[in-house]
Protein backbone atom coordinates (compact mmCIF):
# COMPACT_ATOMS: atom_id res chain seq x y z
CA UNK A 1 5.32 12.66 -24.08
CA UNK A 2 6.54 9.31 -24.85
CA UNK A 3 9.21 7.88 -22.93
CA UNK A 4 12.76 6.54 -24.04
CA UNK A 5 13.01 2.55 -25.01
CA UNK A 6 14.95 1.89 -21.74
CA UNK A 7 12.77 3.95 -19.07
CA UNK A 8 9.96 2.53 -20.99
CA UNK A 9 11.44 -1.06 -20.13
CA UNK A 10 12.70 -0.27 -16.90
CA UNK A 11 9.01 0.41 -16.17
CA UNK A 12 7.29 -2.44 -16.59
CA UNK A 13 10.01 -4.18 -14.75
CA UNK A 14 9.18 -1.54 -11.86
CA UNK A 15 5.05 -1.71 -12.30
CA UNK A 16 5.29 -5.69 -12.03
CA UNK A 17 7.67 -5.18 -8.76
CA UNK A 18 4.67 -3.74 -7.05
CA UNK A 19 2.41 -6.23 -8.54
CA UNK A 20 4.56 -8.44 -6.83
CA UNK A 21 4.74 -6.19 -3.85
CA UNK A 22 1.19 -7.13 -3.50
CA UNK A 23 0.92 -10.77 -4.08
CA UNK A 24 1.62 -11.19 -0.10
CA UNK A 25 -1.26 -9.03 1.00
CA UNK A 26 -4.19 -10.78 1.71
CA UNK A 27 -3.13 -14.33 1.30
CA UNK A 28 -2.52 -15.11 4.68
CA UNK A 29 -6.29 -14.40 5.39
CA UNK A 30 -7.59 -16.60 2.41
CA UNK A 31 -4.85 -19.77 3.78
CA UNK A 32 -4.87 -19.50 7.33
CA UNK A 33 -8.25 -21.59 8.14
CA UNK A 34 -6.03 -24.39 6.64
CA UNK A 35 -3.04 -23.49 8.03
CA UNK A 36 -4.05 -23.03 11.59
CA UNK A 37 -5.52 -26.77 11.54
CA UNK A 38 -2.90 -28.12 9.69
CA UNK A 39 0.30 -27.11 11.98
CA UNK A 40 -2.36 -27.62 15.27
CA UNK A 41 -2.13 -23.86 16.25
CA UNK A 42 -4.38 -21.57 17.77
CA UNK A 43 -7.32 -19.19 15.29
CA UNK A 44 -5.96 -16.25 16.78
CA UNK A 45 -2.03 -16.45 15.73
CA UNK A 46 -2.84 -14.99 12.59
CA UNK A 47 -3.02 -11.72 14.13
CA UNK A 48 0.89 -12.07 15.50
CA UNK A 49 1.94 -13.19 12.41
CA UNK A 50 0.61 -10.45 10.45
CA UNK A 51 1.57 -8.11 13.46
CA UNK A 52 5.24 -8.77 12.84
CA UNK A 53 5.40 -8.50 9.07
CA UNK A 54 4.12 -4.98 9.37
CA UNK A 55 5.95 -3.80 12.07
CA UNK A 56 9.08 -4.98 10.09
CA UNK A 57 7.53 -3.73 7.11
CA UNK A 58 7.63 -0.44 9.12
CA UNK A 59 10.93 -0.43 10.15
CA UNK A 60 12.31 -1.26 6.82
CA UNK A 61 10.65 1.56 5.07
CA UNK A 62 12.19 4.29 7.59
CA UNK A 63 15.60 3.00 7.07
CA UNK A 64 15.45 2.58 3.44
CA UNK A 65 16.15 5.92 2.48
CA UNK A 66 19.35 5.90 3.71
CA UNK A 67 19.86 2.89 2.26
CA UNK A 68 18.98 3.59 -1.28
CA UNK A 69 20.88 6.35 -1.23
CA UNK A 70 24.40 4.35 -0.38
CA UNK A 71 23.65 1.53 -2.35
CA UNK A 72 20.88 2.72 -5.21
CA UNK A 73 17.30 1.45 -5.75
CA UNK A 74 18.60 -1.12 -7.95
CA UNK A 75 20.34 -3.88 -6.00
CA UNK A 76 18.05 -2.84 -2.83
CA UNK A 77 14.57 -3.64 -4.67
CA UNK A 78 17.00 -6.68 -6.08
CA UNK A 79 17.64 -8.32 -2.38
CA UNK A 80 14.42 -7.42 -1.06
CA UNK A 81 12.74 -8.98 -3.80
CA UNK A 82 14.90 -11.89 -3.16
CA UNK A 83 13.84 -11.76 0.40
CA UNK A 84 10.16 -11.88 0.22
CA UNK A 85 10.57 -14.42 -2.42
CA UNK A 86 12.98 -17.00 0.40
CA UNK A 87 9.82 -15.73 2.79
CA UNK A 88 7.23 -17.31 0.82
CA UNK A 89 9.18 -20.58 -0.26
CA UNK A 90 9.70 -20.79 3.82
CA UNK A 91 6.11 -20.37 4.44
CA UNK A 92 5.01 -23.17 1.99
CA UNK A 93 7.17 -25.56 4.06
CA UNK A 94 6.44 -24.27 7.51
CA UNK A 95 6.12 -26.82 9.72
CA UNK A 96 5.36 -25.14 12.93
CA UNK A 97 4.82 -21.47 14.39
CA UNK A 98 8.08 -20.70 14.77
CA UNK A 99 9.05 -21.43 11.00
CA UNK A 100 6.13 -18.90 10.52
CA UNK A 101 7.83 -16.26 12.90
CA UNK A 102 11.22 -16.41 11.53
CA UNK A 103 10.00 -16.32 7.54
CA UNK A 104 7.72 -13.14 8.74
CA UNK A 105 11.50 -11.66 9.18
CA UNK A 106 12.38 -11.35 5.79
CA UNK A 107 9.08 -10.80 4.50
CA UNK A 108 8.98 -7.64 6.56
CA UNK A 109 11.81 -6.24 6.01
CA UNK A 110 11.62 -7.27 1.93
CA UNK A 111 8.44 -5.55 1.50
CA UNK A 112 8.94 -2.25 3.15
CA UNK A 113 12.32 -2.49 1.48
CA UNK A 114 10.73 -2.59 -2.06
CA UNK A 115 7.63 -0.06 -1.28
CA UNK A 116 9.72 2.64 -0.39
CA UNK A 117 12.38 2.20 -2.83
CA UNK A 118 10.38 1.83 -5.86
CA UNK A 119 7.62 5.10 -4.79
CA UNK A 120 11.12 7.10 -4.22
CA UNK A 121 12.38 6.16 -7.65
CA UNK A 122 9.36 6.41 -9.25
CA UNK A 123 8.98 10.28 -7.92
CA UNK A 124 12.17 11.25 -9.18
CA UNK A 125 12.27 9.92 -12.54
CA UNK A 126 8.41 9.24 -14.00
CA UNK A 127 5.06 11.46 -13.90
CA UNK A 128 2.19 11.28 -11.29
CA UNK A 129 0.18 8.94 -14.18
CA UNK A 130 3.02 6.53 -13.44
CA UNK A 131 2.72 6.83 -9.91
CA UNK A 132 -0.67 6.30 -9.93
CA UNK A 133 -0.58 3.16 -12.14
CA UNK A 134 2.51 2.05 -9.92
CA UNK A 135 -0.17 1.67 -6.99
CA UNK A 136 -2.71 0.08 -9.12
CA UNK A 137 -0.17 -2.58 -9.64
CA UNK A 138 -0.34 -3.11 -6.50
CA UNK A 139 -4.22 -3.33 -6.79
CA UNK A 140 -3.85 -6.07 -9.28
CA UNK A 141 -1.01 -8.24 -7.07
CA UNK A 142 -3.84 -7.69 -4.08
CA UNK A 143 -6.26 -9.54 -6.03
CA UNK A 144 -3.82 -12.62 -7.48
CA UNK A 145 -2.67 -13.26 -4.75
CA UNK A 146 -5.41 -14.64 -2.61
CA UNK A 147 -6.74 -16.39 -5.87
CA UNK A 148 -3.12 -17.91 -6.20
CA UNK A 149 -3.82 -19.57 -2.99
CA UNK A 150 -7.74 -20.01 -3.34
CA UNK A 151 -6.93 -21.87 -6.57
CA UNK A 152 -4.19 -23.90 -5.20
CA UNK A 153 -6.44 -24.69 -1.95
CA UNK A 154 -8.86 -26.98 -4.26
CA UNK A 155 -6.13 -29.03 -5.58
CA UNK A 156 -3.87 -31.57 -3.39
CA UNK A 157 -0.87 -29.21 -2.66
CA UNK A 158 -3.30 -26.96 -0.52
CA UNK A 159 -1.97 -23.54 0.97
CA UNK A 160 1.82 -25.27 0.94
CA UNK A 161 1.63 -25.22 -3.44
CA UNK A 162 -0.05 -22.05 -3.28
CA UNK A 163 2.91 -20.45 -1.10
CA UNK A 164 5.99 -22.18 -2.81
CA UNK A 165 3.83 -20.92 -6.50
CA UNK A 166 3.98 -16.92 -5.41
CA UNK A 167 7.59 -17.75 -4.22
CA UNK A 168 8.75 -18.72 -7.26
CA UNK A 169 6.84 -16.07 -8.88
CA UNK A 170 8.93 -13.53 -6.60
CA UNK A 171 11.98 -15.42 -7.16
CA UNK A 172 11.68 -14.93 -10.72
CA UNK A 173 11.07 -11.35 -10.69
CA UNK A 174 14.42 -11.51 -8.44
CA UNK A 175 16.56 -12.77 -11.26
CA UNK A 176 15.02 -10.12 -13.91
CA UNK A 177 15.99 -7.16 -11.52
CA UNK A 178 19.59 -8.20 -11.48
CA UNK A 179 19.58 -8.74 -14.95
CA UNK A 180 18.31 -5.47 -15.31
CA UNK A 181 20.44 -3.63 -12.60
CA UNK A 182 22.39 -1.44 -15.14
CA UNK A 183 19.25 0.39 -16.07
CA UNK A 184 18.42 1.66 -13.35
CA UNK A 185 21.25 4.37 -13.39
CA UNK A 186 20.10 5.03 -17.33
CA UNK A 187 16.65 6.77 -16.44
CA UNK A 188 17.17 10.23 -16.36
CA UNK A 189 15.47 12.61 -13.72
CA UNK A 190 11.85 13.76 -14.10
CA UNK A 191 11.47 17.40 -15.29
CA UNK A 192 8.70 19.22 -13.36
CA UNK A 193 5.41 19.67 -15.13
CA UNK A 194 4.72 22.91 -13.41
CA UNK A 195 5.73 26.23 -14.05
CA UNK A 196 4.76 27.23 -10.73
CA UNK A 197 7.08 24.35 -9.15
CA UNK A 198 10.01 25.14 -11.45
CA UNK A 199 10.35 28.73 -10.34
CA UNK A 200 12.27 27.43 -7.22
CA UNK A 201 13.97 24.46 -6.34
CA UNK A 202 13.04 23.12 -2.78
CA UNK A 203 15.15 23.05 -0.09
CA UNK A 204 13.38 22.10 2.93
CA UNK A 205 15.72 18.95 5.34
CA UNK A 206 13.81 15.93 6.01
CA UNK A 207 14.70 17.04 10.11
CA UNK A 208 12.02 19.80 9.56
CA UNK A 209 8.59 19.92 11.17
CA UNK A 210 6.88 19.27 7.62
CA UNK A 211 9.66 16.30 7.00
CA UNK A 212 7.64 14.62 9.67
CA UNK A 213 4.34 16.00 9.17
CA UNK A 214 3.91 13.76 6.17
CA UNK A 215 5.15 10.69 7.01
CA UNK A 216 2.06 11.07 9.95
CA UNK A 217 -0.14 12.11 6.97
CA UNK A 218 0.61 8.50 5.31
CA UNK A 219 0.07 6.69 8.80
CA UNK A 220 -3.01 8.15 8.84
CA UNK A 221 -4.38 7.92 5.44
CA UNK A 222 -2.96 4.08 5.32
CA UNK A 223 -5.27 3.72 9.00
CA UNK A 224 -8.10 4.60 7.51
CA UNK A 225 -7.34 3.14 4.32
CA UNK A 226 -7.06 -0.73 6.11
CA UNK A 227 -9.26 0.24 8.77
CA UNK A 228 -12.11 0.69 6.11
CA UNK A 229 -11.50 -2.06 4.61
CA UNK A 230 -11.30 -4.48 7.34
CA UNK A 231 -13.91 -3.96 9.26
CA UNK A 232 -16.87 -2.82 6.34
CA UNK A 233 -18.01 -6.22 6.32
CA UNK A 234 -18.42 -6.78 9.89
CA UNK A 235 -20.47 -3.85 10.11
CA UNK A 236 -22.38 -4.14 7.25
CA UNK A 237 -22.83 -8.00 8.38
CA UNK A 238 -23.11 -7.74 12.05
CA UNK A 239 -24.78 -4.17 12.50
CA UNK A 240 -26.72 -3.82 9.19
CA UNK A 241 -28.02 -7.31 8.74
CA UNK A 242 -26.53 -7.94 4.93
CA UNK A 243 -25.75 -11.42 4.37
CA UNK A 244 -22.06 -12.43 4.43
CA UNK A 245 -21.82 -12.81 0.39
CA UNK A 246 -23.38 -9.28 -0.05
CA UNK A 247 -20.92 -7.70 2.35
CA UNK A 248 -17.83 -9.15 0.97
CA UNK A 249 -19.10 -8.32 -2.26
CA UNK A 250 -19.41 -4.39 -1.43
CA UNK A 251 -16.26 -4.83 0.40
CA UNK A 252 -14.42 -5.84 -2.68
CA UNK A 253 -16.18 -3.41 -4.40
CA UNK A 254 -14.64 -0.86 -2.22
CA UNK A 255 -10.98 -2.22 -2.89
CA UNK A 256 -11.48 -2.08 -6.81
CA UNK A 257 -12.97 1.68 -6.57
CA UNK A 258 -9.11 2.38 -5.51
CA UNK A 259 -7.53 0.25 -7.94
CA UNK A 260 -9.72 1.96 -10.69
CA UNK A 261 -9.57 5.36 -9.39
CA UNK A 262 -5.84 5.18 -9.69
CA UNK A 263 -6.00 4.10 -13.07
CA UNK A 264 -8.26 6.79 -13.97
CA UNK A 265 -6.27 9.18 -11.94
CA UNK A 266 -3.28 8.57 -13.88
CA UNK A 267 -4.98 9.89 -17.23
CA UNK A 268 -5.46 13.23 -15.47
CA UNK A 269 -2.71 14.24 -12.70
CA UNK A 270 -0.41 15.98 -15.33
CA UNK A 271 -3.20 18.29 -16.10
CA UNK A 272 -4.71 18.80 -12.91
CA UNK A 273 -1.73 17.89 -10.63
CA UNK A 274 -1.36 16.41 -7.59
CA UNK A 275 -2.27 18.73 -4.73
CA UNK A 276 -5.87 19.31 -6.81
CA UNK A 277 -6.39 16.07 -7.59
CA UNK A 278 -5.63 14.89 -2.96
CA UNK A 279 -7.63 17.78 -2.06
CA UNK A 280 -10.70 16.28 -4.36
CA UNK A 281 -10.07 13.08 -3.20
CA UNK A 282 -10.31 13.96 -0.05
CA UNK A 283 -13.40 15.70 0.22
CA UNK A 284 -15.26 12.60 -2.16
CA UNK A 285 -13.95 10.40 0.67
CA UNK A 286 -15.33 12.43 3.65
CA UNK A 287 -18.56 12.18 1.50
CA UNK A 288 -18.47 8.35 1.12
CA UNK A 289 -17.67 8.66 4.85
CA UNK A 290 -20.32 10.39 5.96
CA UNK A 291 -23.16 8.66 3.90
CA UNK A 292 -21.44 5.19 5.03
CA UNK A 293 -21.67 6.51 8.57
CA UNK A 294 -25.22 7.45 8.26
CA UNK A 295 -27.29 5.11 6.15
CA UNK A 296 -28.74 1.63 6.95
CA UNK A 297 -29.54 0.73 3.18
CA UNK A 298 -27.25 -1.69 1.29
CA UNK A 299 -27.72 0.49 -1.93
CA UNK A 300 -26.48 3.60 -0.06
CA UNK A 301 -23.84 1.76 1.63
CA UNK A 302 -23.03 0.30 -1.86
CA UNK A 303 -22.27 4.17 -2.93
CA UNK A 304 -20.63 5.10 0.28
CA UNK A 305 -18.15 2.52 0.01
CA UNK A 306 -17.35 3.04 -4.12
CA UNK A 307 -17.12 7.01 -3.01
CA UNK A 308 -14.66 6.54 -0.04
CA UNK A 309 -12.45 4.21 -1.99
CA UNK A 310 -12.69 6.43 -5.39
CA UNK A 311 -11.88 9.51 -2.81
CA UNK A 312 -8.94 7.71 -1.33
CA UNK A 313 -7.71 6.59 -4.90
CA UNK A 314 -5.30 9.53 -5.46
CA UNK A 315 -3.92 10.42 -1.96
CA UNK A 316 -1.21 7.49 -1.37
CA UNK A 317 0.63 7.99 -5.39
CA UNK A 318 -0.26 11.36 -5.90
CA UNK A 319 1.20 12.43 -2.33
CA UNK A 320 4.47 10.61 -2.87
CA UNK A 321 4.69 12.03 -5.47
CA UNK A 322 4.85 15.12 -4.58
CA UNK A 323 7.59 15.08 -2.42
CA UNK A 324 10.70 16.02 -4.52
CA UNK A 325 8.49 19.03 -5.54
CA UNK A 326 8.24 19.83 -1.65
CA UNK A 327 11.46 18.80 -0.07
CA UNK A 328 15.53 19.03 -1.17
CA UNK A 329 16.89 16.79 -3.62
CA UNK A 330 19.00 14.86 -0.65
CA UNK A 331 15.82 15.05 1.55
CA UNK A 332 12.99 13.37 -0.54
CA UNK A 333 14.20 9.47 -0.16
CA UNK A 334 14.27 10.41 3.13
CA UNK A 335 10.82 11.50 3.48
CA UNK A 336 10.19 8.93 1.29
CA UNK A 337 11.10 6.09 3.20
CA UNK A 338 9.55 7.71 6.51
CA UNK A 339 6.23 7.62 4.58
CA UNK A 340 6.01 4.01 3.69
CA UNK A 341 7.33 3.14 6.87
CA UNK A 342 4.58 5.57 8.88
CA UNK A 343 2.24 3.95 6.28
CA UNK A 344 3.07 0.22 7.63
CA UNK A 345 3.03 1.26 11.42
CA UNK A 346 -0.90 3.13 10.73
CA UNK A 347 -1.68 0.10 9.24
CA UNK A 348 -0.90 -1.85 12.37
CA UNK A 349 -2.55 0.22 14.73
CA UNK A 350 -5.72 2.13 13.58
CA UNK A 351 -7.40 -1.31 12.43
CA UNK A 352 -6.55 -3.29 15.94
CA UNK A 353 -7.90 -0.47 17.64
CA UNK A 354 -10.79 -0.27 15.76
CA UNK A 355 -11.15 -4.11 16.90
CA UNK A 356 -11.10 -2.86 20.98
CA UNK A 357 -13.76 -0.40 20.08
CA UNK A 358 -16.24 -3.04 17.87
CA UNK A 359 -15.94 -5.25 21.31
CA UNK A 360 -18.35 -1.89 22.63
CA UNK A 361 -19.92 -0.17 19.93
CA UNK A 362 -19.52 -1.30 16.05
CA UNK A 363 -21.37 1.24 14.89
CA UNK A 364 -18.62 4.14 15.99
CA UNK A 365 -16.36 2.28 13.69
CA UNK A 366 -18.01 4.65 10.89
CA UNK A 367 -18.12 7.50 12.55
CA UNK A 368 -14.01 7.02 13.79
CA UNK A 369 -12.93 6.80 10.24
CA UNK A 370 -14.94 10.19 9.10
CA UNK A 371 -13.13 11.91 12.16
CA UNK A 372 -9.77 10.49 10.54
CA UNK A 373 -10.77 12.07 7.02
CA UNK A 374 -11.27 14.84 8.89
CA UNK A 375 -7.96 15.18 10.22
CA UNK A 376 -6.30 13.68 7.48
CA UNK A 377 -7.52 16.94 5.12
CA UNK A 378 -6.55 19.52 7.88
CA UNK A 379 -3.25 18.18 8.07
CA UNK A 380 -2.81 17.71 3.88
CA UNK A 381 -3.80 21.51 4.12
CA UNK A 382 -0.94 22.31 6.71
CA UNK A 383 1.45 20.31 4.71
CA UNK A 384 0.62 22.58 1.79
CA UNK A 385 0.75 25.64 3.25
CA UNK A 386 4.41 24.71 4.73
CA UNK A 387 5.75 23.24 1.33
């Protein structure tokens, strides 16, 4: 079905917010063995850095539905875009750790802001394929953004130009949501694309026992999500003997098997929907999983890695998506907002934990993130069966 001229437009405003949404991710990893030299601070600061943007990122995302629903998604993705943006500028002229700590703030707080008002938006008014194409965006902003700062790192302005460039960029983007702002009340609600769906109208709170059974689904997928993806090239380095360029190669492999998936996945939700489409993706990952868990040979590794991330393509869009189908009208930001902020605080944990346990035995890494597929599916099934 094609879509009006203005939710058309307001659309590609919303798919390059989430581009933008993931500029941020990753950079600090590609910049910080300048940075760290260059301000005269200690390797291992990176790790509180990046442990504050997510916790805020966290907190943000719980709150948000609230606050989308007293101001609207509109000026909310506006000033956290705005945020984020002031972040970046900040870090490109940080001049100690402090000025680091206090533009993690509104970096935070701006991106948890943005991720859980745009998924809530985009569930009420567009299909699962836009919800799955929403998160590829971020897939793409993933991937500029550490070349944004690898690029600028081989000319004179060094991490500082690279910073103040994605700044701008956000910046930018800042000005065309407020000159956009009266669309966003234009776009009218999504119809459901299921008969079975539109026999009743949901009415479950956000305060029930399944209004907090999925935000802990999202921790957990977004654990093992990170945790895979931070620690396959360690293991595959350090326990399996691949050189250094063959690991990161597999594990950015593994990152574009998600971005892809989702693309793909958005070709086919509306006619297999979403529930079919997590439950499938779930049981490809626990097969990636497992084979990653068991093999020593690159080549197997290579197809245990592609499997995992293809399996974990559709669970983040095609689960927030789902939730005005599950929950009340007045409940589903709510929910909403509880998921991207469970997502953030998963994020932060799973991944340093997994760190404590590599200090004793890297090889249960593997084996801890099939157990967390494993749970993850049982408690997708619960979810079902309550909703």
């Amino acid at each position: 079905m094609t879509l009006p001229r203005d939710t058309r437009w307001l659309l590609a405003i919303i798919y390059l917010g989430f581009v933008s949404l993931g500029l941020p991710d990753g950079t600090l990893g590609v910049a910080w063995p300048a940075i760290y030299p260059d301000l005269g601070l200690a390797i291992g600061l990176a790790g509180t850095i990046t442990l504050v943007v997510t916790l805020l990122s966290g907190a943000s995302g719980f709150a948000s539905g609230h606050i989308v629903g007293r101001f609207g998604t509109g000026p909310v993705v506006l000033i956290s875009c705005a945020l984020t943006g002031s972040a970046l500028v900040a870090i490109g002229r940080a001049d100690s750790f402090t000025w680091l700590l206090v533009a993690a703030v509104p970096l935070g707080l701006g991106a948890g802001a943005v991720d859980a008002g745009l998924n809530s938006y985009v569930a009420r008014h567009y299909s699962g394929r836009h919800m799955n194409w929403l998160h590829a965006c971020w897939g793409v902003g993933a991937t500029a953004g550490p070349l944004v700062l690898a690029q600028a790192l081989a000319t004179a302005g060094g991490w500082r130009a690279g910073y103040l460039r994605l700044g701008c960029a956000q910046l930018a983007l800042a000005v065309l949501f407020l000159l956009t702002l009266r669309r966003w009340d234009r776009v009218p609600t999504r119809s459901t694309t299921h008969a079975a769906a539109a026999l009743r109208a949901p009415t479950l709170g956000a305060d029930t026992f399944a209004g907090w059974l999925a935000p802990a689904i999202f921790a957990l997928y977004a654990a093992v999500e990170l945790t895979a993806g931070l620690w396959a090239g360690t293991i595959l380095v350090v326990g399996r003997g691949l050189t250094a360029e063959l690991a990161a190669t597999l594990t950015a492999a593994y990152y574009a098997a998600i971005t892809l998936g989702r693309i793909g996945v958005g070709f086919v939700v509306e006619r297999r929907g979403n529930r079919q489409l997590v439950a499938a993706g779930t049981g490809l990952a626990l097969m990636g999983a497992l084979l990653f868990a068991g093999t020593t040979s690159p080549a197997a590794a290579a197809i245990a890695l592609a499997l995992f991330g293809l399996g974990l393509a559709p669970v983040y869009p095609c689960l927030m998506h789902e939730v005005p189908r599950r929950f009340a009208p007045e409940a589903a930001p709510v929910v909403i907002g509880r998921q991207s902020g469970a997502a953030y605080l998963g994020a932060a944990v799973l991944p340093a934990a997994a760190g404590a346990l590599a200090q004793h035995s890297l090889a249960a890494i593997p084996w801890v993130l099939t157990a967390g597929i494993v749970i993850l599916i049982a408690s997708i099934r619960r979810l079902d069966r309550l909703t």
